[in-house]
PDB file of N, CA and C in Angstrom:
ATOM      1  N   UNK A   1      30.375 -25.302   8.768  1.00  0.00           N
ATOM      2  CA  UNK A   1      30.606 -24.804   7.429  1.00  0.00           C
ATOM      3  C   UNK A   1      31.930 -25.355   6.936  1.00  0.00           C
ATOM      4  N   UNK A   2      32.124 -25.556   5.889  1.00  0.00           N
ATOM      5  CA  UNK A   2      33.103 -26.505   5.176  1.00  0.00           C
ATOM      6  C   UNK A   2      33.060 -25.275   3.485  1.00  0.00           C
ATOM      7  N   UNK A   3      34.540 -25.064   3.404  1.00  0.00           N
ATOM      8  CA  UNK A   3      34.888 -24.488   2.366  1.00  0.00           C
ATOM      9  C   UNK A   3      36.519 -24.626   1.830  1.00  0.00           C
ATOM     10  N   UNK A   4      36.744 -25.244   0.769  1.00  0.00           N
ATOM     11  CA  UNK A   4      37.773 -26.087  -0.120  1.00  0.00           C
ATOM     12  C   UNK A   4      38.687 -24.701  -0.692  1.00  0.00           C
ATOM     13  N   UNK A   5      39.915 -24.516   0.029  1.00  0.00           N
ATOM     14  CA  UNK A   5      40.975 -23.612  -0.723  1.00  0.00           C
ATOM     15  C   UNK A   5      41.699 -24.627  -1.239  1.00  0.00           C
ATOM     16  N   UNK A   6      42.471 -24.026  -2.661  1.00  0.00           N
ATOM     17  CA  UNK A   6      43.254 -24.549  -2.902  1.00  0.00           C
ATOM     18  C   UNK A   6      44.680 -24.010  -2.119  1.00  0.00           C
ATOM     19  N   UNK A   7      46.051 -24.474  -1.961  1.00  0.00           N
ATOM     20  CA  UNK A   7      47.332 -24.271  -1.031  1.00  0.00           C
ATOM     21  C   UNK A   7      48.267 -24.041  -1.789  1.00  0.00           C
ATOM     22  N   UNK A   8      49.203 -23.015  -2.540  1.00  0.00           N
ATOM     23  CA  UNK A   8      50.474 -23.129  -3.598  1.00  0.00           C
ATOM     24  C   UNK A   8      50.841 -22.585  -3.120  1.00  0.00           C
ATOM     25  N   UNK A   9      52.326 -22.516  -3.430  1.00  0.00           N
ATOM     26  CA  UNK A   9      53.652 -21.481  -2.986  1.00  0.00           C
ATOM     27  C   UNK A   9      53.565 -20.494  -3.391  1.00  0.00           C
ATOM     28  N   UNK A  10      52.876 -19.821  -4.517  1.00  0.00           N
ATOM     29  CA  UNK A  10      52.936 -19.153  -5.174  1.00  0.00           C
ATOM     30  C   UNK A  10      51.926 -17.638  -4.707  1.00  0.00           C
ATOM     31  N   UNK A  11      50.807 -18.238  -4.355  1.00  0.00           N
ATOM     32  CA  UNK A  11      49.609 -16.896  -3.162  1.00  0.00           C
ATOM     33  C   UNK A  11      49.531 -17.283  -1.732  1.00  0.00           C
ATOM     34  N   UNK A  12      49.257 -16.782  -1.283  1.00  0.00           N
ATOM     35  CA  UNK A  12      49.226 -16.573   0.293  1.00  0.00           C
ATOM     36  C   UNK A  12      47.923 -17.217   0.826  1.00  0.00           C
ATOM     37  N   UNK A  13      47.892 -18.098   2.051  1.00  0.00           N
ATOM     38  CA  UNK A  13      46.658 -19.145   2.298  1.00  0.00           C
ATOM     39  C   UNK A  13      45.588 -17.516   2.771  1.00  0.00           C
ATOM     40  N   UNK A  14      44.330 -18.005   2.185  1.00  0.00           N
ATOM     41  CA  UNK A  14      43.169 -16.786   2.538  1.00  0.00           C
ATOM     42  C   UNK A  14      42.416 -17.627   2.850  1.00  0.00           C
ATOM     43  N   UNK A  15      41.539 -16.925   4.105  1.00  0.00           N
ATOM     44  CA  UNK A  15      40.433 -17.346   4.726  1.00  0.00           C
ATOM     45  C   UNK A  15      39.416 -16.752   4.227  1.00  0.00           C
ATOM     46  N   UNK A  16      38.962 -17.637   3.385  1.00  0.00           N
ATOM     47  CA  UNK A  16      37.216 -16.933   3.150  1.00  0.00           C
ATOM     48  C   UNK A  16      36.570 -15.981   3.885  1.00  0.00           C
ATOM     49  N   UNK A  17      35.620 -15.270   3.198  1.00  0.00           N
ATOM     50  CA  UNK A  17      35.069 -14.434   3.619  1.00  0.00           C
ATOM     51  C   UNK A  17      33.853 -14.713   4.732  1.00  0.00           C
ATOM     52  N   UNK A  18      33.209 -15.587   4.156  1.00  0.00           N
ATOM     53  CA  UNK A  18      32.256 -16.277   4.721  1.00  0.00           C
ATOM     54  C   UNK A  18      32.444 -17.097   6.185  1.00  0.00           C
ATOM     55  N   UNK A  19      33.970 -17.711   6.215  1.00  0.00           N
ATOM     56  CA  UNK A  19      34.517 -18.256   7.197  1.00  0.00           C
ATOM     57  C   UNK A  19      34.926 -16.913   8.307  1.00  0.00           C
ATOM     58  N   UNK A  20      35.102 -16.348   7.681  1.00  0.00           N
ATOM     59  CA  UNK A  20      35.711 -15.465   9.192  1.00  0.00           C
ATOM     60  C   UNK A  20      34.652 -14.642   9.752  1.00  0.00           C
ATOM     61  N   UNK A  21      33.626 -14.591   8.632  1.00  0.00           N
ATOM     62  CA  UNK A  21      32.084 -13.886   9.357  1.00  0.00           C
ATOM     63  C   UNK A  21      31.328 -15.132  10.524  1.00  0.00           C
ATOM     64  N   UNK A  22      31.397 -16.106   9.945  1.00  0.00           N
ATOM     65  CA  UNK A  22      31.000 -17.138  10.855  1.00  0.00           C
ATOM     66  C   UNK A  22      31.942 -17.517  12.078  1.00  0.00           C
ATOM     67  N   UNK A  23      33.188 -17.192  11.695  1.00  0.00           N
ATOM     68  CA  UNK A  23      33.779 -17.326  12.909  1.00  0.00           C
ATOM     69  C   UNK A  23      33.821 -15.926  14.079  1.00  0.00           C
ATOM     70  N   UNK A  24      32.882 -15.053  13.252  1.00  0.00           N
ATOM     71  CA  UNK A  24      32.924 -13.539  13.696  1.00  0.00           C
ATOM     72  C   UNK A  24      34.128 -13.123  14.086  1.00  0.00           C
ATOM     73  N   UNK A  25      35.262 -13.221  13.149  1.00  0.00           N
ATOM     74  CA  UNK A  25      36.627 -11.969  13.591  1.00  0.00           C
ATOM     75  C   UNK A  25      35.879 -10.737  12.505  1.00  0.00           C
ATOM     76  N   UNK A  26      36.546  -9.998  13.507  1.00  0.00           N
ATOM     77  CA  UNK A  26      36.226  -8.793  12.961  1.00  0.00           C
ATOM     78  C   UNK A  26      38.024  -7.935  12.094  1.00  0.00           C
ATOM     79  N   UNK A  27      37.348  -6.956  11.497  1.00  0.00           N
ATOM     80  CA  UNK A  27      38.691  -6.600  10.638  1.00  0.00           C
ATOM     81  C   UNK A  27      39.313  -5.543  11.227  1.00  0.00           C
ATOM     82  N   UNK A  28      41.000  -6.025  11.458  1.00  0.00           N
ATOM     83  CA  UNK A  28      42.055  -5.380  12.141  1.00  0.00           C
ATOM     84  C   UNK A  28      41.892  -6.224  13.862  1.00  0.00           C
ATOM     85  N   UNK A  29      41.345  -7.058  13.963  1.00  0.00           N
ATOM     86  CA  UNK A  29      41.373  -7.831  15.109  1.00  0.00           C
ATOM     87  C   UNK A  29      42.800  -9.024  14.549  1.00  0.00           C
ATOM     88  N   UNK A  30      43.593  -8.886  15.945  1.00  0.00           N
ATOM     89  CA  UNK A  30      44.709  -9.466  15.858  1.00  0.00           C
ATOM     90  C   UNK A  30      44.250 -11.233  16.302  1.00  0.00           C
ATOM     91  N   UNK A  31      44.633 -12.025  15.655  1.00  0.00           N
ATOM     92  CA  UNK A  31      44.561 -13.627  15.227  1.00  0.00           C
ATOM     93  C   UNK A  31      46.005 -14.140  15.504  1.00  0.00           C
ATOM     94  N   UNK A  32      45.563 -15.190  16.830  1.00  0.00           N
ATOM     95  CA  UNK A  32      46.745 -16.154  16.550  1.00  0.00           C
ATOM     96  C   UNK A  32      46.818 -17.744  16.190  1.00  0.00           C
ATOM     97  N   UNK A  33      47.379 -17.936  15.611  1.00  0.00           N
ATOM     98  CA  UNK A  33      47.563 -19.141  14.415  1.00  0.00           C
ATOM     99  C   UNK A  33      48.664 -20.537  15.574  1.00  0.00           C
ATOM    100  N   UNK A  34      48.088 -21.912  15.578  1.00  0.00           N
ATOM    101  CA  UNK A  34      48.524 -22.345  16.224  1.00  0.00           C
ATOM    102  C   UNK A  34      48.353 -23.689  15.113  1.00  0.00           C
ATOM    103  N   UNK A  35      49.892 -24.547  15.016  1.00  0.00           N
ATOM    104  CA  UNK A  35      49.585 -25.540  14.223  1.00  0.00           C
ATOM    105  C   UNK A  35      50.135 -27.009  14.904  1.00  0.00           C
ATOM    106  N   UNK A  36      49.534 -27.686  15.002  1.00  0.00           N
ATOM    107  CA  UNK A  36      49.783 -29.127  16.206  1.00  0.00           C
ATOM    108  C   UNK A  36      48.835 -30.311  15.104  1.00  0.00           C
ATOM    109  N   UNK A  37      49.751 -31.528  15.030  1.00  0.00           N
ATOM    110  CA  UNK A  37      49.529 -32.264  14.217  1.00  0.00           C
ATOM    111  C   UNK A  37      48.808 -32.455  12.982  1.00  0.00           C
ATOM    112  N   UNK A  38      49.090 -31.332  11.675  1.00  0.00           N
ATOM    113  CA  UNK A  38      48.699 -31.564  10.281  1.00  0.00           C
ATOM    114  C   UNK A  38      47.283 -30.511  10.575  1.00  0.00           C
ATOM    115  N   UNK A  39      47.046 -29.892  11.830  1.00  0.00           N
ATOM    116  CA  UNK A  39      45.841 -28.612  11.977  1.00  0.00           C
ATOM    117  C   UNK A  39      46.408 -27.400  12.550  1.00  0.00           C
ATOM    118  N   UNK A  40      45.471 -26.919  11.566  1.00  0.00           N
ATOM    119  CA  UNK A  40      46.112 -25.022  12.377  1.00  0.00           C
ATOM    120  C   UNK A  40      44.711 -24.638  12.749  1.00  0.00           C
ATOM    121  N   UNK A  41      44.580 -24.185  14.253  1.00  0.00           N
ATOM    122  CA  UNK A  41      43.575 -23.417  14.715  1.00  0.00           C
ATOM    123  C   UNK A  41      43.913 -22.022  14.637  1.00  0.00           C
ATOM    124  N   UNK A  42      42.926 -20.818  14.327  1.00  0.00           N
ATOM    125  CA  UNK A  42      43.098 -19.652  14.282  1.00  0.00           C
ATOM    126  C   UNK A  42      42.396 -19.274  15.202  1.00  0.00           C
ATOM    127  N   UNK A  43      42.572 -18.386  16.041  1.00  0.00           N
ATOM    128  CA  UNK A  43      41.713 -17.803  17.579  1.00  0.00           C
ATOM    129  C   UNK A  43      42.317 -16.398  17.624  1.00  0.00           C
ATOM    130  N   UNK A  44      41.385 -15.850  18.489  1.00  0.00           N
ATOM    131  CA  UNK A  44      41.746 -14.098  18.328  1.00  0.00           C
ATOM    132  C   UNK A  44      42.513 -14.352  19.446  1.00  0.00           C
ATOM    133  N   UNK A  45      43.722 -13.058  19.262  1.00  0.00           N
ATOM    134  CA  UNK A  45      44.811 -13.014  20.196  1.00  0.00           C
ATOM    135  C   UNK A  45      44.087 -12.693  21.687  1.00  0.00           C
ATOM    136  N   UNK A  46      44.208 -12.785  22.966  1.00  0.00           N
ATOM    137  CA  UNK A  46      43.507 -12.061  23.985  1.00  0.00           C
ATOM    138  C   UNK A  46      44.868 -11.806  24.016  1.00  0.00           C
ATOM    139  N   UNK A  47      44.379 -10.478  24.782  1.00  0.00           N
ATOM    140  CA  UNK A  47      45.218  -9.491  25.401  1.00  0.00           C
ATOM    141  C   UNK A  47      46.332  -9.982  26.993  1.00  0.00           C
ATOM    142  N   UNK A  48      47.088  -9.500  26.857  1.00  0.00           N
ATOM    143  CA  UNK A  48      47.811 -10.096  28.137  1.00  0.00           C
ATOM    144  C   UNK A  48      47.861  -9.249  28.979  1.00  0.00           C
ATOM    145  N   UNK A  49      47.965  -9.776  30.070  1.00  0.00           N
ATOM    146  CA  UNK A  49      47.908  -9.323  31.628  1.00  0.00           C
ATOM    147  C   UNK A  49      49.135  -8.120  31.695  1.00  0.00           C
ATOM    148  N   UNK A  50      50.369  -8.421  31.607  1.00  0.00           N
ATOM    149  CA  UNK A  50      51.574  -7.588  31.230  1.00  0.00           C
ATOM    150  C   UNK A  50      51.523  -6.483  30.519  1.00  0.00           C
ATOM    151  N   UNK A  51      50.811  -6.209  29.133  1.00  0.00           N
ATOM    152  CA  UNK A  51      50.499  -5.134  28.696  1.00  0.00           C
ATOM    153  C   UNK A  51      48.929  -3.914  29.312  1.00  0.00           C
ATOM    154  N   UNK A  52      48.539  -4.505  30.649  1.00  0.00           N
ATOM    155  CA  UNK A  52      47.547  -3.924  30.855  1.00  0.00           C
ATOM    156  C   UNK A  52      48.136  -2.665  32.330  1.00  0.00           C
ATOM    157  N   UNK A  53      49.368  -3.470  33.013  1.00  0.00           N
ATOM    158  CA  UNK A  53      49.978  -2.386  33.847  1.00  0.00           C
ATOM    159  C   UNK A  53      51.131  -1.838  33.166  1.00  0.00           C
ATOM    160  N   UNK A  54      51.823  -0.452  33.465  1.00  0.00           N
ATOM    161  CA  UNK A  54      53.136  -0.249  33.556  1.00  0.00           C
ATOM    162  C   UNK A  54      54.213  -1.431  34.901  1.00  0.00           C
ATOM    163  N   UNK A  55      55.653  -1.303  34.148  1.00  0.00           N
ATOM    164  CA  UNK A  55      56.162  -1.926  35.020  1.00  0.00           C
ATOM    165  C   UNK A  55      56.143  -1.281  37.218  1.00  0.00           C
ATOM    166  N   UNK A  56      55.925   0.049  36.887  1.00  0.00           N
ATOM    167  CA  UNK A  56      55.666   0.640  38.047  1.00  0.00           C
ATOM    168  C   UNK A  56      54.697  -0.069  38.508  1.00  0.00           C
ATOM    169  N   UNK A  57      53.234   0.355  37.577  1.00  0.00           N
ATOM    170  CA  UNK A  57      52.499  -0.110  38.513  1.00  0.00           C
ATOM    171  C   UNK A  57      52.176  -1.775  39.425  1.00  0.00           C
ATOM    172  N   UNK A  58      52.769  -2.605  38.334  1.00  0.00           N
ATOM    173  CA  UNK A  58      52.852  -3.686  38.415  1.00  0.00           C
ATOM    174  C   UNK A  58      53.782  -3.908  39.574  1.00  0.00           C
ATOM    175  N   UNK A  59      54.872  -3.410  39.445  1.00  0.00           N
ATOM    176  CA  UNK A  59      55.512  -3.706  41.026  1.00  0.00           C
ATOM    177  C   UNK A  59      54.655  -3.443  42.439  1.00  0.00           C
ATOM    178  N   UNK A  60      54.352  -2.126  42.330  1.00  0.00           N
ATOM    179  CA  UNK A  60      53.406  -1.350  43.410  1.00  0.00           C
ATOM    180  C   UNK A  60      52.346  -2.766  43.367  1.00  0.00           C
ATOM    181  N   UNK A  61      51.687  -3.194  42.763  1.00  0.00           N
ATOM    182  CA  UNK A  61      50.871  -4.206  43.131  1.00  0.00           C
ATOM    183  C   UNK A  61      51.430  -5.297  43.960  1.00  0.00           C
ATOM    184  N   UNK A  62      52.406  -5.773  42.880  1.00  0.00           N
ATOM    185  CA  UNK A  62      52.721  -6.928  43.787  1.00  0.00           C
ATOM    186  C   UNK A  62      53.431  -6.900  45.054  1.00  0.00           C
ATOM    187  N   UNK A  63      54.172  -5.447  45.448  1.00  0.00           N
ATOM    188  CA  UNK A  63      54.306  -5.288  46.843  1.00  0.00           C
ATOM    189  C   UNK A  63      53.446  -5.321  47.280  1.00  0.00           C
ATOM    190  N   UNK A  64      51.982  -4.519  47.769  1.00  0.00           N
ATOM    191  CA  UNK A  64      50.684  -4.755  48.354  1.00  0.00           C
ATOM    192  C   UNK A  64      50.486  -6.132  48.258  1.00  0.00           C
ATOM    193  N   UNK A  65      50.583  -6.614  47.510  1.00  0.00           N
ATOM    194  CA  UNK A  65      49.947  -8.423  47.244  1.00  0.00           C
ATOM    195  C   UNK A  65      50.594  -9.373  48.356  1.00  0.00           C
ATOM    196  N   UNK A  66      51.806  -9.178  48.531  1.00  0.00           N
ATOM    197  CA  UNK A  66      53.013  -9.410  49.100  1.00  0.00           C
ATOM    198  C   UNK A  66      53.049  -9.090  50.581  1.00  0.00           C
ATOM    199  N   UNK A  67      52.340  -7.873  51.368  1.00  0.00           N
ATOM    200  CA  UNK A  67      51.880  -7.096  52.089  1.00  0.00           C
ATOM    201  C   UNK A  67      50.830  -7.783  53.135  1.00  0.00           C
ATOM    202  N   UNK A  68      49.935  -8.093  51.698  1.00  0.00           N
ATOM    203  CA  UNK A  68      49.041  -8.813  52.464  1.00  0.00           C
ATOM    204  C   UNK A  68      49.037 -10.150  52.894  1.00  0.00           C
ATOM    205  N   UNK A  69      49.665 -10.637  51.902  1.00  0.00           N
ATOM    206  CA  UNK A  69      49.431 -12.345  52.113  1.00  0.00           C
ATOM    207  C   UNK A  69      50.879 -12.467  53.608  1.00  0.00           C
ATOM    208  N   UNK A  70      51.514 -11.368  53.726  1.00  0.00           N
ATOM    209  CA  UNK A  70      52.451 -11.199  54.898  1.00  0.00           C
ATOM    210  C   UNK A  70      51.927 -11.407  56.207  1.00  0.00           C
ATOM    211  N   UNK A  71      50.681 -10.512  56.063  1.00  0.00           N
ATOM    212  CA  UNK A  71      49.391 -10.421  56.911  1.00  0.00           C
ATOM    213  C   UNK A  71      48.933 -11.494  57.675  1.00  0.00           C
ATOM    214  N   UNK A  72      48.124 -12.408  56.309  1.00  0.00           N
ATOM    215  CA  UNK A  72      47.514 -13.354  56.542  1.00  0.00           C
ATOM    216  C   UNK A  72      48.338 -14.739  57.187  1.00  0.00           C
ATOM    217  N   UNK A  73      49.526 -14.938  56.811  1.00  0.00           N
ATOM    218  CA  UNK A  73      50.276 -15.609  57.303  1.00  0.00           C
ATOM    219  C   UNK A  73      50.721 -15.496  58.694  1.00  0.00           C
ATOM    220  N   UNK A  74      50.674 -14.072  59.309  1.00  0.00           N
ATOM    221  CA  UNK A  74      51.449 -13.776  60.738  1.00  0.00           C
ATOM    222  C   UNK A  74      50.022 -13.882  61.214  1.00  0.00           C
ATOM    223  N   UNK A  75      49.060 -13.587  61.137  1.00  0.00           N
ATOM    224  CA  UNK A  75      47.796 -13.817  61.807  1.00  0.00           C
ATOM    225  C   UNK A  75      47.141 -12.224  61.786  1.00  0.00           C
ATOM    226  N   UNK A  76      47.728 -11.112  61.342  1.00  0.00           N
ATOM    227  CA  UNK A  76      47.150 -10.581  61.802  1.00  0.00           C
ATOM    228  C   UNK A  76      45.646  -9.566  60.888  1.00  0.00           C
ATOM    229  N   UNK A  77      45.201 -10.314  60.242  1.00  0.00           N
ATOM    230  CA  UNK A  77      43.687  -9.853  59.380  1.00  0.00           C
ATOM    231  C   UNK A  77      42.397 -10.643  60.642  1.00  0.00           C
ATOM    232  N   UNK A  78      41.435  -9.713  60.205  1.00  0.00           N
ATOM    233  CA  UNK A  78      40.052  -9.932  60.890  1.00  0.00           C
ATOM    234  C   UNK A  78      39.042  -9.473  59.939  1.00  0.00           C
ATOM    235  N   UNK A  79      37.877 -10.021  60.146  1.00  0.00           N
ATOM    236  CA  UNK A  79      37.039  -9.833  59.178  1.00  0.00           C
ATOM    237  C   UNK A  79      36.264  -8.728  59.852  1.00  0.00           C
ATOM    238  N   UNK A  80      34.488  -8.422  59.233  1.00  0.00           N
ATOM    239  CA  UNK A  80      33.655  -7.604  60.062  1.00  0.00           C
ATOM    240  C   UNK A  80      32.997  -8.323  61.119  1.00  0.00           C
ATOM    241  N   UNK A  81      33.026  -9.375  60.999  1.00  0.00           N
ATOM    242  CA  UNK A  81      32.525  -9.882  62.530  1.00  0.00           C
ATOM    243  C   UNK A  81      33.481 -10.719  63.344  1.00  0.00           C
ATOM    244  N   UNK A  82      33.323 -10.259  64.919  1.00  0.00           N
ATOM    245  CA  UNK A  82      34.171 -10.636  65.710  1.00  0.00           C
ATOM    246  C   UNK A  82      33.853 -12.156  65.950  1.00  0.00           C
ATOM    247  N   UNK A  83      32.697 -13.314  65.722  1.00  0.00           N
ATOM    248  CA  UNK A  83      32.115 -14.365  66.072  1.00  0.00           C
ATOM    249  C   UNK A  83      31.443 -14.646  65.156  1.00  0.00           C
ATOM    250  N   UNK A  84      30.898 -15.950  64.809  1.00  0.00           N
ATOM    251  CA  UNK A  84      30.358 -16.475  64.132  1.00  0.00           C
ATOM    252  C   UNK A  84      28.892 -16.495  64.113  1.00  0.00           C
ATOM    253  N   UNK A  85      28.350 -16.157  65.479  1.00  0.00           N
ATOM    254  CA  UNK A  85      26.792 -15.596  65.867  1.00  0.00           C
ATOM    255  C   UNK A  85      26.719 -14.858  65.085  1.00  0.00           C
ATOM    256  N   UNK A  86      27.442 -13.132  64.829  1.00  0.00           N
ATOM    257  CA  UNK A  86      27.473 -12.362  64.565  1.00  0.00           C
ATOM    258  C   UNK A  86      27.305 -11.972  62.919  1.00  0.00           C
ATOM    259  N   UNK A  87      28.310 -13.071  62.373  1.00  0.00           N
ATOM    260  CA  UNK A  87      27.538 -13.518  60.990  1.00  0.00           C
ATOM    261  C   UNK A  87      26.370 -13.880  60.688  1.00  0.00           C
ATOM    262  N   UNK A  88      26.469 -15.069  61.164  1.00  0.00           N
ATOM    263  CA  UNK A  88      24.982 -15.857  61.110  1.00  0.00           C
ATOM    264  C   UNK A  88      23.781 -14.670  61.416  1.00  0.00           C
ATOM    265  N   UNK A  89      23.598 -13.774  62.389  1.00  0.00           N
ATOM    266  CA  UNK A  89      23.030 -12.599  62.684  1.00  0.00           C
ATOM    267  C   UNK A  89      22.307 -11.884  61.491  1.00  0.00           C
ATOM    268  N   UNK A  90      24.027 -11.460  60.688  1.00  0.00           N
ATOM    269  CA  UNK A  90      23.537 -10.522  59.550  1.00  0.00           C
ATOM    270  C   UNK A  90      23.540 -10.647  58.616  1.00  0.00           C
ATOM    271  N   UNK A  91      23.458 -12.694  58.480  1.00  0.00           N
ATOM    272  CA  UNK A  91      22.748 -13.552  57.135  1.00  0.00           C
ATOM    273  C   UNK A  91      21.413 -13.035  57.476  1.00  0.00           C
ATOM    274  N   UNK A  92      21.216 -13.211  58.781  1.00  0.00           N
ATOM    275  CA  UNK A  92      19.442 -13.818  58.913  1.00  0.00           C
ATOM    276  C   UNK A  92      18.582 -11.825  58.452  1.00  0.00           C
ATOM    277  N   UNK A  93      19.544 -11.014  59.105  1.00  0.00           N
ATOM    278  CA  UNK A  93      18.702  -9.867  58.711  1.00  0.00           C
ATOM    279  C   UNK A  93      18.553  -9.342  57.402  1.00  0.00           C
ATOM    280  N   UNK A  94      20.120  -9.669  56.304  1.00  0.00           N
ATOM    281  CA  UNK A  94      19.477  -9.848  55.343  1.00  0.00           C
ATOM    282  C   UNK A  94      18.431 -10.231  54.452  1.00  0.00           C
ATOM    283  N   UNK A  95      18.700 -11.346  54.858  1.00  0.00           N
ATOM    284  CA  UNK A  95      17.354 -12.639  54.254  1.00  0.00           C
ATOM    285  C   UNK A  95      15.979 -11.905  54.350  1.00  0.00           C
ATOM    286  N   UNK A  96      16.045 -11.441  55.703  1.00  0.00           N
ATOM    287  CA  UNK A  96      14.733 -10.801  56.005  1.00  0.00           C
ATOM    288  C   UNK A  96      14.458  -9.850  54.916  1.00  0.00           C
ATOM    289  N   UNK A  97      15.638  -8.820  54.667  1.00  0.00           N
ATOM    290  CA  UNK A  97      14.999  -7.613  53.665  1.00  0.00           C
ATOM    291  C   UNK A  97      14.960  -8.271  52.342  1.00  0.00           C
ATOM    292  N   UNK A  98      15.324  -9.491  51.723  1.00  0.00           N
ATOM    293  CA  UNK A  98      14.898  -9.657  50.372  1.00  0.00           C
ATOM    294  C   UNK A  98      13.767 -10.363  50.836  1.00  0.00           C
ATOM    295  N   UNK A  99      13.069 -10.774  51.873  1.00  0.00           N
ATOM    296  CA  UNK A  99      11.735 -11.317  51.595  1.00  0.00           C
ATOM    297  C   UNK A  99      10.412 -10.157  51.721  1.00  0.00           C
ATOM    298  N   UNK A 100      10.830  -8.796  52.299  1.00  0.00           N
ATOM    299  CA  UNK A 100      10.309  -7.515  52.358  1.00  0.00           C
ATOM    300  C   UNK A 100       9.502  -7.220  50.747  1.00  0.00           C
ATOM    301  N   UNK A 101      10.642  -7.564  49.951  1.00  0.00           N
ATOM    302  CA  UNK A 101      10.419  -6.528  48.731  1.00  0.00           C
ATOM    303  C   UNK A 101       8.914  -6.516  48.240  1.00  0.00           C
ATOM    304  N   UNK A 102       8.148  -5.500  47.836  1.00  0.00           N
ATOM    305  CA  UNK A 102       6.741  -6.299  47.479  1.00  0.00           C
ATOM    306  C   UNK A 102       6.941  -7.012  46.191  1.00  0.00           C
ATOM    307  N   UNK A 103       5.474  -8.033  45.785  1.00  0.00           N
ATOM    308  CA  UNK A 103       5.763  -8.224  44.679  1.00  0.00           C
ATOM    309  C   UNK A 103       4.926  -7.373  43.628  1.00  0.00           C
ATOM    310  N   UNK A 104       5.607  -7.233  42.390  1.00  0.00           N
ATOM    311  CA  UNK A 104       4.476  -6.412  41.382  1.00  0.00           C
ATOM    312  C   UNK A 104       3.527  -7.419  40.377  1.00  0.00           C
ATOM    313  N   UNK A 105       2.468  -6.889  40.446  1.00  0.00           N
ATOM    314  CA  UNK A 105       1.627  -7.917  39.894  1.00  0.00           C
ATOM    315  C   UNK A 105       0.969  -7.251  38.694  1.00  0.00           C
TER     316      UNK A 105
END
């Protein structure tokens, strides 16, 4: 879709109506405006990672995070199986119950 504003100092640049339905923003959705060689892209803001914890909790994470990868480095994590038979084992009994299921016809 292609639609011709005119640009003055004088009113404020507006995005058609039609353009922002097709671009589906919705109204009171926050838009950020990015302008790089003679184009401005408009894209909805996403939300950031930082505003989704408190600084508490965010620490408390990254100690645990910190915790673990402590872990993994000294050697000491294990998975649920002690051997690799033992996997392979409870691929194969899986497998078995999704070929169980009946089929519906």
């Amino acid at each position: 879709m292609t639609v011709a504003v005119r640009n003055n100092s004088r009113a404020p640049l507006v995005v058609p109506a039609a353009v922002r339905r097709q671009a589906r923003f919705k109204s009171g959705q926050e838009l950020e405006f990015r302008a790089s060689g003679g184009v401005i892209t408009i894209v909805p803001k996403l939300p950031s990672a930082d505003d989704e914890y408190t600084p508490e909790q965010r620490k408390a994470i990254d100690a645990r995070l910190a915790e673990g990868l402590a872990d993994i480095k000294a050697g000491r994590i294990r998975g649920p199986f002690s051997t690799h038979q033992e996997f392979i084992a409870s691929l194969r009994k899986e497998a078995r119950k999704l070929n169980r299921k009946p089929v519906k016809r």
